[in-house]
C-alpha atoms as a PDB file:
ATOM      1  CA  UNK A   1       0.000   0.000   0.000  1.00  0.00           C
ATOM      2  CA  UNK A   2       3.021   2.389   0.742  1.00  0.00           C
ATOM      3  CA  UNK A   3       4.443   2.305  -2.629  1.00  0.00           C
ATOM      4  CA  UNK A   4       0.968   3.330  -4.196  1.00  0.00           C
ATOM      5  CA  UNK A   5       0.209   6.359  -1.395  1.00  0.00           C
ATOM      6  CA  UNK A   6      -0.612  10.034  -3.181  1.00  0.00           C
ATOM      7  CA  UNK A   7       1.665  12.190  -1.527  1.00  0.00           C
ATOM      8  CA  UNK A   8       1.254  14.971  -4.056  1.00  0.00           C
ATOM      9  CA  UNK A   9      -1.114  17.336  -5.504  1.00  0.00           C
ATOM     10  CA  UNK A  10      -0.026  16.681  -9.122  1.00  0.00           C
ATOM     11  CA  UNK A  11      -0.382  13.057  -7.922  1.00  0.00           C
ATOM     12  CA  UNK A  12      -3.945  13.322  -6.827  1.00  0.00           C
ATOM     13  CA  UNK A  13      -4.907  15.878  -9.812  1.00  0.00           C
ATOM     14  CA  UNK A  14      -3.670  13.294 -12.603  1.00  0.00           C
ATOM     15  CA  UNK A  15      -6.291  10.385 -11.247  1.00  0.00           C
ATOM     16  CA  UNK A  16      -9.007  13.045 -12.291  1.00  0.00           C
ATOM     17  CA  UNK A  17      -8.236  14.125 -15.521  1.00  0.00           C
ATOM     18  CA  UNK A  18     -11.800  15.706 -16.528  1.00  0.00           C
ATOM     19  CA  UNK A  19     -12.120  18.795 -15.601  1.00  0.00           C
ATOM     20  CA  UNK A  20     -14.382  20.254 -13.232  1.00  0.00           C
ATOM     21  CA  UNK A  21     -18.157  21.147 -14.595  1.00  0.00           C
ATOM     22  CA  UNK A  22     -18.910  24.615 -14.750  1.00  0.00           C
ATOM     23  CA  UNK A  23     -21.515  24.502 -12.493  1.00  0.00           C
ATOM     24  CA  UNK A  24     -19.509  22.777  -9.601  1.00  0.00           C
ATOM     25  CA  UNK A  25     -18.293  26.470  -9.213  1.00  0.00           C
ATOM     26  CA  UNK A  26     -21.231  28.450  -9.962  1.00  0.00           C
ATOM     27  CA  UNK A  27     -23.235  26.960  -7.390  1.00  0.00           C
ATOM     28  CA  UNK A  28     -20.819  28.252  -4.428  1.00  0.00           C
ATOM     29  CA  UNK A  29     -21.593  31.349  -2.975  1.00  0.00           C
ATOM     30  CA  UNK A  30     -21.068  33.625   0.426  1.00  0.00           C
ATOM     31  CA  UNK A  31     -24.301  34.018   1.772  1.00  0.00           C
ATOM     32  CA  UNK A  32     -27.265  31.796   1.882  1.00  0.00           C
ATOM     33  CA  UNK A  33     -29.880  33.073  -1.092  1.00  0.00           C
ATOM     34  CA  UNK A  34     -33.909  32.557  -0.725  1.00  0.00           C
ATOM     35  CA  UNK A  35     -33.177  28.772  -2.309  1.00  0.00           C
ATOM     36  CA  UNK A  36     -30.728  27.886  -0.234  1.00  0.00           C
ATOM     37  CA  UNK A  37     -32.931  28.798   2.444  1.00  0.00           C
ATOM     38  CA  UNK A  38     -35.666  26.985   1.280  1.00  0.00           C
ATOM     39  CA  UNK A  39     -33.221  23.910   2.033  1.00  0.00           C
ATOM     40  CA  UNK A  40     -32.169  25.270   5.156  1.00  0.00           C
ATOM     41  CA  UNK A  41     -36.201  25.381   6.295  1.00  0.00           C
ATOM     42  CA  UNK A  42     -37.182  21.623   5.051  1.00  0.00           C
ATOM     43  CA  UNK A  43     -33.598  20.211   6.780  1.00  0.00           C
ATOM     44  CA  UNK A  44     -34.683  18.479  10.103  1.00  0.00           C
ATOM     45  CA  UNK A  45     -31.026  17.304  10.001  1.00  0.00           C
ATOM     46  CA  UNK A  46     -28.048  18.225   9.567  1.00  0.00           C
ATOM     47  CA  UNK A  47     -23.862  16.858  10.438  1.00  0.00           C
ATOM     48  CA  UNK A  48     -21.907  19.609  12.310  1.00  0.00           C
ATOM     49  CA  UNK A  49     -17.966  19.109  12.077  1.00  0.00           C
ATOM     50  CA  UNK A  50     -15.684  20.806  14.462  1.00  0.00           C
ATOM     51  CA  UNK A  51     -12.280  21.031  15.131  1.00  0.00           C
ATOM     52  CA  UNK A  52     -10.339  21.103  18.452  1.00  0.00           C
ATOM     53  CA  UNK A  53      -7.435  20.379  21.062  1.00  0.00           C
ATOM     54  CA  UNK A  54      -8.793  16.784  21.402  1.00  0.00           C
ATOM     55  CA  UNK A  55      -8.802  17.088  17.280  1.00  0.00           C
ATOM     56  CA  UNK A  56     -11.795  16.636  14.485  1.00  0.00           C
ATOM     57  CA  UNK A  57     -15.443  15.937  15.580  1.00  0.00           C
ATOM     58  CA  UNK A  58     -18.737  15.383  13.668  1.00  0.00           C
ATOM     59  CA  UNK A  59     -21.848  15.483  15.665  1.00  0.00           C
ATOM     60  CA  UNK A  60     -25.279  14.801  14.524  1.00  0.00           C
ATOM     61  CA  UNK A  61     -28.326  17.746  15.374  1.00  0.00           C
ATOM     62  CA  UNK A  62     -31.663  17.352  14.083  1.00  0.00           C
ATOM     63  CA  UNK A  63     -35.387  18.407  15.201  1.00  0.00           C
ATOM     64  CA  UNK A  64     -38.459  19.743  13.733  1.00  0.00           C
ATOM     65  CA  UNK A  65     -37.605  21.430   9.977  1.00  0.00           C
ATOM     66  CA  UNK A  66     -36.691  24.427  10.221  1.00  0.00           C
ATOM     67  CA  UNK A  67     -35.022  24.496  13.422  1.00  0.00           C
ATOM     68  CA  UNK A  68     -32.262  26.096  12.100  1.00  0.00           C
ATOM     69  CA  UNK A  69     -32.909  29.917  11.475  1.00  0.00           C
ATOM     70  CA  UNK A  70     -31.821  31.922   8.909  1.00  0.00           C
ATOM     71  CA  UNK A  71     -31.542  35.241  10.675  1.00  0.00           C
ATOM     72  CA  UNK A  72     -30.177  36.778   7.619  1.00  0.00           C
ATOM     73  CA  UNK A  73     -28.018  35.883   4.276  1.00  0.00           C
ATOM     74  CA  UNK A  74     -24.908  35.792   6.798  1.00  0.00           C
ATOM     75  CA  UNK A  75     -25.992  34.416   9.850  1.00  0.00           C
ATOM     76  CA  UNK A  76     -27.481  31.048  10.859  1.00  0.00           C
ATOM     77  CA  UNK A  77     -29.422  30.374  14.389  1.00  0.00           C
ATOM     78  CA  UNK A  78     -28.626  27.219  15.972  1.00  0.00           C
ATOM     79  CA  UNK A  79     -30.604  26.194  19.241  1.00  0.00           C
ATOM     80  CA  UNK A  80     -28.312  23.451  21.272  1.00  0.00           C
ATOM     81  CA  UNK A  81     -31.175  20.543  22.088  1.00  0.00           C
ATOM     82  CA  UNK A  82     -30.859  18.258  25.050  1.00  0.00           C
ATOM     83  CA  UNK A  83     -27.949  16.116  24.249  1.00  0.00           C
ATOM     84  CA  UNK A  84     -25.505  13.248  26.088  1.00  0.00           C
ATOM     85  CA  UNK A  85     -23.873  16.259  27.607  1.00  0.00           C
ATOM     86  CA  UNK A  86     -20.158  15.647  26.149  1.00  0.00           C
ATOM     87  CA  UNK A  87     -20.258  18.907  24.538  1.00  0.00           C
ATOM     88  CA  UNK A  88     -17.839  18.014  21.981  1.00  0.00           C
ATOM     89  CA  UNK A  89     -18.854  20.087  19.442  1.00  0.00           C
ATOM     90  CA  UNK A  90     -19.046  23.058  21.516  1.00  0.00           C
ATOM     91  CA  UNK A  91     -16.139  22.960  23.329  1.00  0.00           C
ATOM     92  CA  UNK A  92     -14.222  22.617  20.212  1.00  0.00           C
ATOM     93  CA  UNK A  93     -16.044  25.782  19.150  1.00  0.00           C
ATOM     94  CA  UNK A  94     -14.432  27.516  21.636  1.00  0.00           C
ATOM     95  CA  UNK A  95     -11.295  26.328  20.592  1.00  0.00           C
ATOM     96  CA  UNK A  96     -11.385  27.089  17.105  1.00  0.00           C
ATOM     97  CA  UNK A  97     -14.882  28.993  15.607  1.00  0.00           C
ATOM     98  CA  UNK A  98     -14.366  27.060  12.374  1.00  0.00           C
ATOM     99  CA  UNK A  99     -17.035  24.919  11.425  1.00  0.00           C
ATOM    100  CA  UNK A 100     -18.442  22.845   8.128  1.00  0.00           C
ATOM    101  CA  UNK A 101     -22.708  21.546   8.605  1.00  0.00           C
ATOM    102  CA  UNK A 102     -23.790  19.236   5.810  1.00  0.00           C
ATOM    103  CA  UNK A 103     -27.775  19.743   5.425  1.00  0.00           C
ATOM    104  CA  UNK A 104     -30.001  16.743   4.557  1.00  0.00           C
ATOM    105  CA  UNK A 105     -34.021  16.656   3.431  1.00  0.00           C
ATOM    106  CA  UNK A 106     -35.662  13.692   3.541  1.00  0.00           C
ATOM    107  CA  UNK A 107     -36.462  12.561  -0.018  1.00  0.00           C
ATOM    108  CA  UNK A 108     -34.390  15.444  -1.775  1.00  0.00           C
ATOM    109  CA  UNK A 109     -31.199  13.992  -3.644  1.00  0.00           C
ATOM    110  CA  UNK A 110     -28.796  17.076  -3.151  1.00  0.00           C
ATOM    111  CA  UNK A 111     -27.190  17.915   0.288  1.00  0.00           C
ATOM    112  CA  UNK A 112     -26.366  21.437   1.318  1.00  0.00           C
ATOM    113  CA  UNK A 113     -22.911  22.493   2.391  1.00  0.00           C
ATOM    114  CA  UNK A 114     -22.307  25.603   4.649  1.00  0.00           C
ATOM    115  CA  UNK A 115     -19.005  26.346   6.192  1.00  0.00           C
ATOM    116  CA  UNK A 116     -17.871  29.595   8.459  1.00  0.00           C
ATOM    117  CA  UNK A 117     -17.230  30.681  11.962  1.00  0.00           C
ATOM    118  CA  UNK A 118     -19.550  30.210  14.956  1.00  0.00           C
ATOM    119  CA  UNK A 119     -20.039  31.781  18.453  1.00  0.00           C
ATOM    120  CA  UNK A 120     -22.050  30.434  21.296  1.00  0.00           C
ATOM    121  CA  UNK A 121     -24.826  32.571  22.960  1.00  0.00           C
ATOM    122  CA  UNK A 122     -26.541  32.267  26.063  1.00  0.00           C
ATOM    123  CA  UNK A 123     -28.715  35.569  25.384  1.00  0.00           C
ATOM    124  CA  UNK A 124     -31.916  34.880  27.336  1.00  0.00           C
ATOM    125  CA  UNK A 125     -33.869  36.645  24.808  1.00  0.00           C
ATOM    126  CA  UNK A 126     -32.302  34.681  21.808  1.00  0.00           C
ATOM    127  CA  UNK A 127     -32.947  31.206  23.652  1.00  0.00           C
ATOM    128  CA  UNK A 128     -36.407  32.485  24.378  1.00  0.00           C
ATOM    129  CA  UNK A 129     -37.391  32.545  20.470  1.00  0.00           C
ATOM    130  CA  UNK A 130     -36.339  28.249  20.385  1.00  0.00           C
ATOM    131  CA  UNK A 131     -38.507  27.292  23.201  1.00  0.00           C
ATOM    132  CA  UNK A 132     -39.862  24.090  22.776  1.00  0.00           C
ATOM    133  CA  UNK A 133     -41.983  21.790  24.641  1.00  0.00           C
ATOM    134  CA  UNK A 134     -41.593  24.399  27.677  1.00  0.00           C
ATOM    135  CA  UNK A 135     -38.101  24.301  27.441  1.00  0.00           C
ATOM    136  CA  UNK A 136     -35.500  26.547  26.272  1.00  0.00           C
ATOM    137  CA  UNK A 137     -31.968  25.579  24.760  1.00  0.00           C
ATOM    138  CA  UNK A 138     -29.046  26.050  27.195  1.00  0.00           C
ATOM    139  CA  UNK A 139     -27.568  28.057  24.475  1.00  0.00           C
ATOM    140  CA  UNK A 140     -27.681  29.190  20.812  1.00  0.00           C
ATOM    141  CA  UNK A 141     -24.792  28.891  17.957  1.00  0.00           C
ATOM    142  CA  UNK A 142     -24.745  31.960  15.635  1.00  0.00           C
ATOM    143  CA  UNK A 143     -22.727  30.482  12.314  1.00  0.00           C
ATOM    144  CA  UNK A 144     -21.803  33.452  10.551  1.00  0.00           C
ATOM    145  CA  UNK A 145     -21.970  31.923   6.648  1.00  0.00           C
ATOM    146  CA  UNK A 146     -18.859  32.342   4.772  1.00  0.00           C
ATOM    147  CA  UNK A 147     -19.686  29.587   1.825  1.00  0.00           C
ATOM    148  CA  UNK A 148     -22.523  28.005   0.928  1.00  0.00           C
ATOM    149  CA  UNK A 149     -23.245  25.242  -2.218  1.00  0.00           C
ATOM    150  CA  UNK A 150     -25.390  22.040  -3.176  1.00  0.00           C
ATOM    151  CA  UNK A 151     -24.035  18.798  -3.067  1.00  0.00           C
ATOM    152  CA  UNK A 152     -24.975  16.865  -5.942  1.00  0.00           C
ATOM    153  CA  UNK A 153     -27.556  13.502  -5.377  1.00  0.00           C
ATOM    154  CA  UNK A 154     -25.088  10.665  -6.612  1.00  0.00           C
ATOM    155  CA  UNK A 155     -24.062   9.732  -3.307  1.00  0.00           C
ATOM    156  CA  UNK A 156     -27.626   9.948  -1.490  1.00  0.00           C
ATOM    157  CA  UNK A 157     -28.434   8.065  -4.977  1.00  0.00           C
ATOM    158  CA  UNK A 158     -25.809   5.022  -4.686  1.00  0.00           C
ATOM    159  CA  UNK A 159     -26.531   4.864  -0.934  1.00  0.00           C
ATOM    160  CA  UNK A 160     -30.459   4.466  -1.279  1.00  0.00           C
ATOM    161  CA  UNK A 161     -30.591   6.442   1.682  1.00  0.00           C
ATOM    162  CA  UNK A 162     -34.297   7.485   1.411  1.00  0.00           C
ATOM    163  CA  UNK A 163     -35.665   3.533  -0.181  1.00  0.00           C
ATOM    164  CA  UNK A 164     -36.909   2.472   2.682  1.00  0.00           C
ATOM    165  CA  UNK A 165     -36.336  -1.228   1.277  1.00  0.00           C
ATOM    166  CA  UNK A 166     -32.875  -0.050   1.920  1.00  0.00           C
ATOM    167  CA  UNK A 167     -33.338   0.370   5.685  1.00  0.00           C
ATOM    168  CA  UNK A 168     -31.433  -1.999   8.241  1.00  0.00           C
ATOM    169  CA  UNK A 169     -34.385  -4.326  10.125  1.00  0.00           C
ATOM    170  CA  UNK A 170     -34.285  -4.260  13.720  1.00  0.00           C
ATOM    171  CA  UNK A 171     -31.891  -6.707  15.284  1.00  0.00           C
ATOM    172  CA  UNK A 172     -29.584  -6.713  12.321  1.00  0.00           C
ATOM    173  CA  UNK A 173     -27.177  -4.347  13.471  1.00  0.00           C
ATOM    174  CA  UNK A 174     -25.906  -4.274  17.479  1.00  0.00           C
ATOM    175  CA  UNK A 175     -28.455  -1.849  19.360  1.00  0.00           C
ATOM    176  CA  UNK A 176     -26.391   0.738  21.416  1.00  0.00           C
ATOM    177  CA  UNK A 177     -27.354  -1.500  24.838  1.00  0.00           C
ATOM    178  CA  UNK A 178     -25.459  -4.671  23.054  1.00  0.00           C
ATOM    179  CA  UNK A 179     -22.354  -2.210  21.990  1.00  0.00           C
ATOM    180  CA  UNK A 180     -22.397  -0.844  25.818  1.00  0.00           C
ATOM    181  CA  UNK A 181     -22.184  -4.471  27.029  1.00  0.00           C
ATOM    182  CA  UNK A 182     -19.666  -5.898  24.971  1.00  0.00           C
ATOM    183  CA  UNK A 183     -17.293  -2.926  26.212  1.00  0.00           C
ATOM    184  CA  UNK A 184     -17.739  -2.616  29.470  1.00  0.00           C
ATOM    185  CA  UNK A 185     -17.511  -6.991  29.643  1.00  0.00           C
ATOM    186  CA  UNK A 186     -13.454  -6.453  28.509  1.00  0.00           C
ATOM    187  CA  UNK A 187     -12.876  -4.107  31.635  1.00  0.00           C
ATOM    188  CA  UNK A 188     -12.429  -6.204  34.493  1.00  0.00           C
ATOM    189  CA  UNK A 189     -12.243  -3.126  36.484  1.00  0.00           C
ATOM    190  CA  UNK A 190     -16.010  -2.013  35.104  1.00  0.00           C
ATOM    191  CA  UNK A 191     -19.304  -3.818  35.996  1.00  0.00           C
ATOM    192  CA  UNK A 192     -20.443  -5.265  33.584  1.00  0.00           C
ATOM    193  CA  UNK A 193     -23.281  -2.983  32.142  1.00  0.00           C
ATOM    194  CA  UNK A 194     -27.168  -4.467  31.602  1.00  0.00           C
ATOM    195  CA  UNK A 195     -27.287  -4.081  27.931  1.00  0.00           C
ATOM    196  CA  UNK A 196     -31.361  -5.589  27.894  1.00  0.00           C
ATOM    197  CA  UNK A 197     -32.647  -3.260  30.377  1.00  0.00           C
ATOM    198  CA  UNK A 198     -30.980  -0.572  28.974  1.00  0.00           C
ATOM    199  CA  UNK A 199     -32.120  -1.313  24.560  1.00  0.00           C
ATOM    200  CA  UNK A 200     -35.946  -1.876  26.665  1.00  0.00           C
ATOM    201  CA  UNK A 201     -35.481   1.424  28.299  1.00  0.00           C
ATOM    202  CA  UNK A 202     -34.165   3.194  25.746  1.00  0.00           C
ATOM    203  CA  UNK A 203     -37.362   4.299  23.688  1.00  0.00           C
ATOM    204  CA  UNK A 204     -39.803   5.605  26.521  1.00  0.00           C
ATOM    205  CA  UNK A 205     -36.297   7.329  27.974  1.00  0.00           C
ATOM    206  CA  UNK A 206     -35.735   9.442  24.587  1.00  0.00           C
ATOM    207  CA  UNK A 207     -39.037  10.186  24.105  1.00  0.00           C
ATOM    208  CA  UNK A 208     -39.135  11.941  27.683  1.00  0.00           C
ATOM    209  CA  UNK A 209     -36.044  13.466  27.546  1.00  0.00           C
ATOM    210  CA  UNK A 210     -35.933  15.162  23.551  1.00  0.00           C
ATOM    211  CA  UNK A 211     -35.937  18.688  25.212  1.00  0.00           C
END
């Protein structure tokens, strides 16, 4: 494998000889136009990737569509929803303010990219206008837009992500009680966790604790 690794641009550029379609550039721009906002508004998910002193982190956020706000062309409104607490992403925001958030709309081929800078707010007014379910987020990211472009539909395409006789049946894959099990059983040090009770918990727990 070492003899074939691309350690080069002119390397990498020569294994992709066409060149790139016209529209591949066109579609990028600096600010987030009424269509791309029309994405933005049907997204009820989205991938957040941050960087940090503990290094590179992708983190899932999704709710209702149009949770995310577009406040204006520049700026993006981000309420933080109850979460496992890790605070990865957020922490690494602090860290470094870059970040990259791949939208996705259920039954629409094309993703939306948007990368820029972020800040994290705990402005009681601007956590007021996310309330849901009685509850407000513990804070707000403001993602001030620097680039914004589609993603074409051949990889949501070749993945069949939205055929549902693509989707995995239940039991096929481990649940996240099995995975918790299995790790905690190679720590002598750690009891070994109740994988069962927690998969038969799981549902009625994450239903009472989304916000």
């Amino acid at each position: 494998m070492t003899q074939h690794r691309i350690t080069s641009l002119d390397a990498l550029t020569a294994l992709y000889p066409n060149p790139i379609v016209p529209a591949s550039i066109a579609k990028e721009i600096d600010h987030v136009d009424a269509n791309y906002a029309a994405l933005i508004a049907a997204s009820p998910f989205f991938v957040l990737a941050t960087n940090g002193p503990g290094g590179l982190d992708c983190s899932p956020r999704g709710d209702q569509p149009g949770f995310v706000t577009v406040a204006d062309a520049k700026t993006l409104l981000i309420p933080d929803r109850r979460g496992n607490n890790r605070l990865d992403s957020l922490k690494n925001i602090l860290f470094d303010p870059r970040i990259g958030m791949l939208f996705l709309v259920p039954g629409y081929g094309e993703t939306l990219r948007v990368n820029g800078v972020a800040v994290l707010s705990d402005d009681p007014e601007l956590c007021a206008r996310f309330e849901m379910a009685g509850k407000l987020p513990a804070c707000v990211t403001v993602v001030t837009v620097e680039s914004v472009y589609f993603q074409c539909s051949r990889a949501v395409v070749r993945a069949g992500l939205w055929n549902p006789q693509t989707h995995v049946a239940k039991g096929a894959v481990p649940s996240a009680g099995t995975i918790l099990r299995d790790i905690t059983a190679r720590d002598a040090a750690v009891e070994t966790f109740d994988g069962e009770a927690y998969d038969k918990a799981l549902p009625e727990r994450v239903k009472a604790t989304l916000y």
